[in-house]
Protein backbone atom coordinates (compact mmCIF):
# COMPACT_ATOMS: atom_id res chain seq x y z
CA UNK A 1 0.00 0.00 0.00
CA UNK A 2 1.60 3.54 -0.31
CA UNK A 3 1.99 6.27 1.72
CA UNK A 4 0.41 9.01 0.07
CA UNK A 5 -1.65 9.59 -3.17
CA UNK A 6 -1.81 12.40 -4.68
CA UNK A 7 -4.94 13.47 -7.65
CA UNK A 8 -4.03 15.64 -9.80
CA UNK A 9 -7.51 16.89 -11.56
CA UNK A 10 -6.48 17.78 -15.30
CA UNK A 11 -8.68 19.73 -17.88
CA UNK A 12 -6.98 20.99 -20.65
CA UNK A 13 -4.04 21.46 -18.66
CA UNK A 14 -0.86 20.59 -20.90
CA UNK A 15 0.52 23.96 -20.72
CA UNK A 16 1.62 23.61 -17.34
CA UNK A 17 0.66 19.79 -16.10
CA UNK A 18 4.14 18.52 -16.70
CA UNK A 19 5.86 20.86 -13.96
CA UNK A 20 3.24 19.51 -11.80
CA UNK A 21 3.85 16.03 -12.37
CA UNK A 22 7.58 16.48 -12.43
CA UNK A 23 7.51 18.05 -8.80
CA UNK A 24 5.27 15.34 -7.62
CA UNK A 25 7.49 12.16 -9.03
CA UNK A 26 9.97 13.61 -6.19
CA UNK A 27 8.09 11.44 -3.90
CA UNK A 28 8.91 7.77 -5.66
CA UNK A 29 7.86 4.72 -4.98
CA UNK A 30 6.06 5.90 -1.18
CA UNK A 31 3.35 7.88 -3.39
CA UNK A 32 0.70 6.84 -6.18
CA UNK A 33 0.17 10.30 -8.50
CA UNK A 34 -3.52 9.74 -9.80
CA UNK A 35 -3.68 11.79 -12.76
CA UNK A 36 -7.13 12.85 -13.76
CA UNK A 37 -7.87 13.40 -16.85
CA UNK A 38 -11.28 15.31 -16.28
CA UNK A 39 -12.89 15.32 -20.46
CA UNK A 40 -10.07 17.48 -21.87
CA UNK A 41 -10.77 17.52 -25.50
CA UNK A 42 -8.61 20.60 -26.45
CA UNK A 43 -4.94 19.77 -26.67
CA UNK A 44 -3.00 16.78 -25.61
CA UNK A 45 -3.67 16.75 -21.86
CA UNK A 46 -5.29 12.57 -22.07
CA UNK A 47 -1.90 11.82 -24.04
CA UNK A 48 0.43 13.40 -21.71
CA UNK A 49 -1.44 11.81 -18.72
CA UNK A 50 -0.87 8.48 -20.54
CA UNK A 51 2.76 9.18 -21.43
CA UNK A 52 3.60 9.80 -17.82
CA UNK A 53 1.39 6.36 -16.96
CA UNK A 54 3.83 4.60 -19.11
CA UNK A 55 6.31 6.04 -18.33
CA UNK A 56 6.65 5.49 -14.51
CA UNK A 57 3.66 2.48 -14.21
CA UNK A 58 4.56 1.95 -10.30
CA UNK A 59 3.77 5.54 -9.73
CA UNK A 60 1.42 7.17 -11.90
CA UNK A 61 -2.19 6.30 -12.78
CA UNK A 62 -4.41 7.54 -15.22
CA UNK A 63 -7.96 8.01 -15.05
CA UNK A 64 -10.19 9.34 -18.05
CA UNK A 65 -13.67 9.85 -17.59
CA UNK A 66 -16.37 12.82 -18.84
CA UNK A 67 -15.83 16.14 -17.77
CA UNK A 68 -17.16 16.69 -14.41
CA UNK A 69 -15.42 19.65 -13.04
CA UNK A 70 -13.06 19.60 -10.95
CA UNK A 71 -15.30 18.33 -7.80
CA UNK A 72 -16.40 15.58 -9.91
CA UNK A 73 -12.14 14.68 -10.39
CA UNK A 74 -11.75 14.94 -7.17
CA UNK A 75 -14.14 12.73 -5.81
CA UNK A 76 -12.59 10.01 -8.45
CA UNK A 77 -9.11 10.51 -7.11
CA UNK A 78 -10.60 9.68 -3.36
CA UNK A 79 -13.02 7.01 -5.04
CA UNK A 80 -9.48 5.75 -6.35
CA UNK A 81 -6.85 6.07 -4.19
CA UNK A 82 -4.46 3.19 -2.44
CA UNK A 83 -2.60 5.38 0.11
CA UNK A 84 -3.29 5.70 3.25
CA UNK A 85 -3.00 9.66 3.01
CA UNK A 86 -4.37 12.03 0.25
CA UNK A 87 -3.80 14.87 -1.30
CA UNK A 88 -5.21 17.00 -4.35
CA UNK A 89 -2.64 19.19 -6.15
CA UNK A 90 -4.43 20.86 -9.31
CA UNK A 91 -2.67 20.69 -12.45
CA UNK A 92 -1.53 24.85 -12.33
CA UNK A 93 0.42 24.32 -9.46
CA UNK A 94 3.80 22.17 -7.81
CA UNK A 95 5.02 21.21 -4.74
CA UNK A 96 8.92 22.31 -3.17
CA UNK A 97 11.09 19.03 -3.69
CA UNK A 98 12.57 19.32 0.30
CA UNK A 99 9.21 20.42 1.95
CA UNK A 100 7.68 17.11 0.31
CA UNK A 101 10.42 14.74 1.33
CA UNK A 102 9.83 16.24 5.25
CA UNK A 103 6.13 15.27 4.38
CA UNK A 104 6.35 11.75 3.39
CA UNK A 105 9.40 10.90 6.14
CA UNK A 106 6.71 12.47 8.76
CA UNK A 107 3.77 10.18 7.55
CA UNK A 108 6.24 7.34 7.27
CA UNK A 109 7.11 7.97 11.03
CA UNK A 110 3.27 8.78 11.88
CA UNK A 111 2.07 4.98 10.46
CA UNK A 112 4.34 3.49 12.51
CA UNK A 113 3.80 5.01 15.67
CA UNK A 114 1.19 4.64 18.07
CA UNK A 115 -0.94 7.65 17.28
CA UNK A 116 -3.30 7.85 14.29
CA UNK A 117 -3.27 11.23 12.13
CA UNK A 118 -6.61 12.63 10.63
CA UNK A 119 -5.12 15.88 9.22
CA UNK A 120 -1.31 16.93 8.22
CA UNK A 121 -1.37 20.72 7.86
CA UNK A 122 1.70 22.48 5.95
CA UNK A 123 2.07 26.25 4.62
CA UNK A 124 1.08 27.09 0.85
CA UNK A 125 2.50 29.62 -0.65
CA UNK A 126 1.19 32.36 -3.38
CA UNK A 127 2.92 31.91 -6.19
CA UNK A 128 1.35 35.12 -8.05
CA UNK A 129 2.75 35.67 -11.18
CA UNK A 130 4.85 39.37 -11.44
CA UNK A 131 5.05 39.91 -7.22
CA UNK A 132 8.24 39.95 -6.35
CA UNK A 133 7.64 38.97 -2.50
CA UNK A 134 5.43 35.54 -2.27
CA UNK A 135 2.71 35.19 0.53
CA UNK A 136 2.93 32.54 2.38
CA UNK A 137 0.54 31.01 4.71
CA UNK A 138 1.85 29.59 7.68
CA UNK A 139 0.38 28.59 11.10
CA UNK A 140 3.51 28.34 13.20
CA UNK A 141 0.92 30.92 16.28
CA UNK A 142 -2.14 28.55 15.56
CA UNK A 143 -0.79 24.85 15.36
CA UNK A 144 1.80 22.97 17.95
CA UNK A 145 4.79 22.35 15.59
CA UNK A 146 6.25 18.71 15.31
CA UNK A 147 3.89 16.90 17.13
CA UNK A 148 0.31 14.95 17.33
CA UNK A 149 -2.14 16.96 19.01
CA UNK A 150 -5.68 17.84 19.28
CA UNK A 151 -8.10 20.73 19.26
CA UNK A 152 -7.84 22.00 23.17
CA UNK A 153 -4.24 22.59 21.93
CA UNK A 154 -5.23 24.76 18.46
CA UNK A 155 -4.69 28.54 19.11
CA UNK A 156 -7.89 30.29 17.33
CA UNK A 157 -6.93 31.05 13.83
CA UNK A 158 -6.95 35.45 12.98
CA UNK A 159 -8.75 36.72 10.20
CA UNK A 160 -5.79 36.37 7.40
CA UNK A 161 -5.27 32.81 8.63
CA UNK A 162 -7.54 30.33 6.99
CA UNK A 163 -6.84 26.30 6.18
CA UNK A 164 -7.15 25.61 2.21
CA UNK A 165 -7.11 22.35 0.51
CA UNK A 166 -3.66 23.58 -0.08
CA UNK A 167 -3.06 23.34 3.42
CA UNK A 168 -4.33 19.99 3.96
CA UNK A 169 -3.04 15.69 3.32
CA UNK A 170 -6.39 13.87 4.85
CA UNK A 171 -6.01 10.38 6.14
CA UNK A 172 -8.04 8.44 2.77
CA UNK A 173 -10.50 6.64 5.32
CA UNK A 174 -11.35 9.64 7.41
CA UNK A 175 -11.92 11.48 4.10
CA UNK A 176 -13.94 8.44 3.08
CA UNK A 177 -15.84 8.51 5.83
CA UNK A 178 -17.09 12.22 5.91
CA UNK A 179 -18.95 11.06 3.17
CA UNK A 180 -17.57 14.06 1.34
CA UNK A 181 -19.03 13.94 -2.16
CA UNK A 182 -18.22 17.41 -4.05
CA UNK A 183 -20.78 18.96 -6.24
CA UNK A 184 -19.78 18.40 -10.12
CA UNK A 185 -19.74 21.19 -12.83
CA UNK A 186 -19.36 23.48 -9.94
CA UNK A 187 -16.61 25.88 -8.97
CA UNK A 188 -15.53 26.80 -5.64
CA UNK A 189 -16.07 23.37 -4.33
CA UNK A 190 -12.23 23.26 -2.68
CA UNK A 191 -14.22 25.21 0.21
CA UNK A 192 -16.26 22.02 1.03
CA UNK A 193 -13.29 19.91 0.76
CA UNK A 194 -11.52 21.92 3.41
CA UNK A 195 -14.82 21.95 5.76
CA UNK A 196 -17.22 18.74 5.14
CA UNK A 197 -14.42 16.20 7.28
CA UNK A 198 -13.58 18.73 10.07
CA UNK A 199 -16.12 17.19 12.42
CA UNK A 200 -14.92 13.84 12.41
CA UNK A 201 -11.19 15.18 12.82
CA UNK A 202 -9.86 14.19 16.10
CA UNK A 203 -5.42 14.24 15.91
CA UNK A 204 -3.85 16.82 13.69
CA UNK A 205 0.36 17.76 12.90
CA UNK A 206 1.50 20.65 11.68
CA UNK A 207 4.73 20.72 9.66
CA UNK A 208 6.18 24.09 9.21
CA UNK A 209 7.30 23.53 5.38
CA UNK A 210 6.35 25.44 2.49
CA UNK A 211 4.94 22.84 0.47
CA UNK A 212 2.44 24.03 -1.83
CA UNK A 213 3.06 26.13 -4.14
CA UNK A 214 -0.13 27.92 -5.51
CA UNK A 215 -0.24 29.79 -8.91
CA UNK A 216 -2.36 32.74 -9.45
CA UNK A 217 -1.77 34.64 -12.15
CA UNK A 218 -4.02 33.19 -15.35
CA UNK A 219 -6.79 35.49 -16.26
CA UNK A 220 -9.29 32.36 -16.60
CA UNK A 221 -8.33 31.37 -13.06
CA UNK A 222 -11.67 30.37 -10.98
CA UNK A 223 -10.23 32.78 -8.20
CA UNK A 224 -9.53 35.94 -10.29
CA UNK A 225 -11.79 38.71 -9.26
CA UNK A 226 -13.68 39.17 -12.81
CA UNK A 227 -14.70 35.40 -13.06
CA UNK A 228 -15.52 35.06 -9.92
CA UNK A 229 -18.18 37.69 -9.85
CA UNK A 230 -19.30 36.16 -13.02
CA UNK A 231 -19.91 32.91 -11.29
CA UNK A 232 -21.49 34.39 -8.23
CA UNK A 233 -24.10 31.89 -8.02
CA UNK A 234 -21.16 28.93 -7.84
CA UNK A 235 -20.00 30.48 -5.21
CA UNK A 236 -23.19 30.77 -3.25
CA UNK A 237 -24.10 27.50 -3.79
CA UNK A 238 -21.19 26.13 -2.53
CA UNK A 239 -21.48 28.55 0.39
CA UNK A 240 -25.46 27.80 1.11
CA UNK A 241 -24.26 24.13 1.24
CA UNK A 242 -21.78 24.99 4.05
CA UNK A 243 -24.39 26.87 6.24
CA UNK A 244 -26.60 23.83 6.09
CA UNK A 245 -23.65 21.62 6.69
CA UNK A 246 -22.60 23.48 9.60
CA UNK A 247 -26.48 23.71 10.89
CA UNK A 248 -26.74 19.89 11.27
CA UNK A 249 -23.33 19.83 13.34
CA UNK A 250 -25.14 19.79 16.71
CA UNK A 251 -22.27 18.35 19.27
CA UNK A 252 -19.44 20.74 17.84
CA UNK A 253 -17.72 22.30 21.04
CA UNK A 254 -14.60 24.41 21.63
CA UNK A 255 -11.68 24.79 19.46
CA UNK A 256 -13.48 22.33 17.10
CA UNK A 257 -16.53 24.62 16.24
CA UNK A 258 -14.20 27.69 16.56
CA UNK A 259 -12.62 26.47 13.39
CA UNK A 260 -15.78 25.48 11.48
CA UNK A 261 -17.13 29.06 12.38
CA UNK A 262 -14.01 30.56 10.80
CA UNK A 263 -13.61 28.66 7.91
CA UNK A 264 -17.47 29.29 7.25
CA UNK A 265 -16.86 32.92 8.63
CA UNK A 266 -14.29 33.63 6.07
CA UNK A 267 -16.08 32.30 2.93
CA UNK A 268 -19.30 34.39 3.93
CA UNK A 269 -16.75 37.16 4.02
CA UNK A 270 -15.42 36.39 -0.15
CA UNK A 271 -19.04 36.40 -0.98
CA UNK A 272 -20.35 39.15 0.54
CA UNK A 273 -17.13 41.56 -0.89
CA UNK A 274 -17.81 39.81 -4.27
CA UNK A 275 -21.26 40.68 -4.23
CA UNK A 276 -20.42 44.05 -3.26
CA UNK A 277 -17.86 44.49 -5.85
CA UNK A 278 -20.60 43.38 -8.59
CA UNK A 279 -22.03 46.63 -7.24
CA UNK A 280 -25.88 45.64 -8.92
CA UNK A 281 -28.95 46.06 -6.70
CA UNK A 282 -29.55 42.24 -8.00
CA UNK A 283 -26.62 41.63 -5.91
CA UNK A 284 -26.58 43.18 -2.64
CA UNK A 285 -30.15 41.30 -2.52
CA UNK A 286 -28.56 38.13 -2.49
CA UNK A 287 -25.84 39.28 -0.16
CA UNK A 288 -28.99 40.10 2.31
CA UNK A 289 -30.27 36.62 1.41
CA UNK A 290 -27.21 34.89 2.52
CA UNK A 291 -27.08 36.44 5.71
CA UNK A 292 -30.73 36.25 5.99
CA UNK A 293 -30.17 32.07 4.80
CA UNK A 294 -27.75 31.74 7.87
CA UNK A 295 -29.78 33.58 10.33
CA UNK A 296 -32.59 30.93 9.05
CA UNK A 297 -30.43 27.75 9.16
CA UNK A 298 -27.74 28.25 12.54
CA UNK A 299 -29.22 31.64 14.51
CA UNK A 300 -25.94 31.02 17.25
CA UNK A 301 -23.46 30.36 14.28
CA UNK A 302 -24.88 33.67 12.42
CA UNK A 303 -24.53 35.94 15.93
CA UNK A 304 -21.16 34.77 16.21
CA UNK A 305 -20.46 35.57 12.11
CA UNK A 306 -22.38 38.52 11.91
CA UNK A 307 -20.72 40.03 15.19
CA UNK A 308 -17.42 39.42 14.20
CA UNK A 309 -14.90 41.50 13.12
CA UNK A 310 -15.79 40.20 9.62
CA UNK A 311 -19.27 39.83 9.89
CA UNK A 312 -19.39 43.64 10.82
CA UNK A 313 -16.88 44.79 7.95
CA UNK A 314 -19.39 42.79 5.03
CA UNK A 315 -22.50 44.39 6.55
CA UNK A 316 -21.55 48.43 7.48
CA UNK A 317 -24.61 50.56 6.45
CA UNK A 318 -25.01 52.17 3.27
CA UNK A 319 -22.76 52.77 0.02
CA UNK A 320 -20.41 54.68 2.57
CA UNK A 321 -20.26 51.17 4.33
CA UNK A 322 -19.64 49.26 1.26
CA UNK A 323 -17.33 51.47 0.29
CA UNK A 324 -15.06 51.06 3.64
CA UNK A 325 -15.37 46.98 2.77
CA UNK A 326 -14.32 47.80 -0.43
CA UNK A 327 -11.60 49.54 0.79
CA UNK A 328 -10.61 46.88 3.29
CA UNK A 329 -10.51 43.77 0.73
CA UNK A 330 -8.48 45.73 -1.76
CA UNK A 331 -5.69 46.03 1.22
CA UNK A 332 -5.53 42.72 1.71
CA UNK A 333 -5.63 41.81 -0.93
CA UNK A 334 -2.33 44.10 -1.22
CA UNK A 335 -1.06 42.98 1.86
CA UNK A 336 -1.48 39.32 1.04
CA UNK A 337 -1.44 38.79 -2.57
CA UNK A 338 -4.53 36.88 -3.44
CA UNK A 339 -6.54 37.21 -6.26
């Protein structure tokens, strides 16, 4: 059985799939690379997924199936995977060659210890394309360092800290048991992946290596500004499916439901300044009916969003009001190079 797998959802992606796949083969023989070939019908993505197959059999897998999206290529990787860990690196994006060796020498040691791991968290970096100083993401005041621990020993995350799938290697049966099943044809869904299997997370590590290495810098990118307000009802699905998710989480207590009530907290946040930014009267009615959807679904989880220091910033009165939340995203979005 190996150690780790590692999906790799592919649509149309041979411009830049081969530096992911490269990075990844770093790993050898401890990791299975599932390369999902998502429907791409463009340019030579299926043959280059096959080449690599071929190519390094003990390794890499291929999977070709209909286009889906890239929820519906994720749940095949997790449907598919032999290792005992997993991880989803999209296609855009690589991993550093040393932070990934630290990885799989820490999950080797983890498996044969005594304690079980649910989560591994690592930084991600922001590898946007023209800054000349690279966010990166780190948790080193959040998480103990070096260590198995649980959520009375979590420090509560700040409101530029957040945990990404690019933060995250799940333990496959913990993920399999969630139940997670991601919505297809749908963007956004990465938020659900990082959410849906926090409830049944009981040990956690946190390795303090710059791992993932996230592009931004394509204009059709899911997370540039533009698109994303074009796909404003993506985005509140996937964030309607999270309040209802977090509504039926009844015995959530402490550090725990601190964490869901950030993570949620933080995508009602990208919505809200999103709808804002659309700046339509069509929109800041659905930005009252999410808030008014939360109230509905989780009254105590919506007092403790609305009340926050986020909560408060999406929802000050008046165009003056959005205007100070617009001001607020664009500096940090400065400050931490998103977008």
């Amino acid at each position: 059985m190996k150690l780790l797998t590692i999906a790799v959802p592919c649509y149309n992606s041979e411009a830049y799939m081969r530096k992911c796949i490269e990075s990844l083969l770093v790993g050898g023989e401890d990791v299975e690379i599932l390369i999902v070939d998502d429907g791409s019908t463009k340019d030579r993505t299926p043959q280059i997924a096959d080449e690599y197959a071929e190519k390094y059999p003990t390794i890499v897998r291929t999977i070709h199936q209909e286009n889906k999206g890239h929820g519906g290529a994720v749940n095949t990787g997790i449907a598919n995977a032999t290792g005992l860990y997993f991880k989803v690196v999209d296609s855009d994006d690589w991993v550093d060659a040393e932070s990934y060796k630290k990885i799989l020498k820490t999950l080797d040691a983890i498996i044969r210890g005594p304690e079980t791991v649910d989560v591994l968290f690592s930084n991600y970096v922001y590898e946007k394309e023209g800054a000349r100083k690279k966010r990166v993401m780190r948790y080193i005041y959040n998480f103990p360092q070096d260590k198995v621990f649980g959520w009375e020993e979590m420090k509560r995350l700040g409101p530029s800290h957040y945990v990404l799938m690019h933060s995250i290697i799940y333990r496959t049966a913990l993920l399999r048991e969630s139940g997670l099943e991601l919505p297809e044809h749908t963007f956004y869904v990465d938020n659900l992946y990082a959410f849906i299997p926090f409830p049944l997370v009981r040990s956690m590590y946190y390795l303090n290596v710059n791992f993932y290495r996230y592009y931004i810098g394509r204009a059709d990118q899911s997370v540039n500004e533009a698109v994303m307000i074009g796909r404003m009802d993506q985005q509140l699905l996937v964030n309607n499916a999270m309040i209802e998710y977090m509504g039926r989480q009844k015995g959530l207590k402490g550090r725990q439901r601190e964490f869901m009530i950030h993570s949620l907290a933080i995508i009602m946040t990208v919505s809200s300044i999103m709808l804002i930014r659309s700046g339509t009267e069509d929109s800041l009615e659905k930005k009252r009916q999410l808030w008014e959807y939360l109230k509905q679904q989780d009254l105590r989880t919506f007092l403790k969003i609305r009340w926050g220091i986020t909560g408060a910033a999406m929802n000050l009165p008046g165009k003056g009001g959005r205007k100070l939340s617009e001001y607020g995203y664009k500096l940090a979005q400065k400050v931490y190079g998103f977008n």
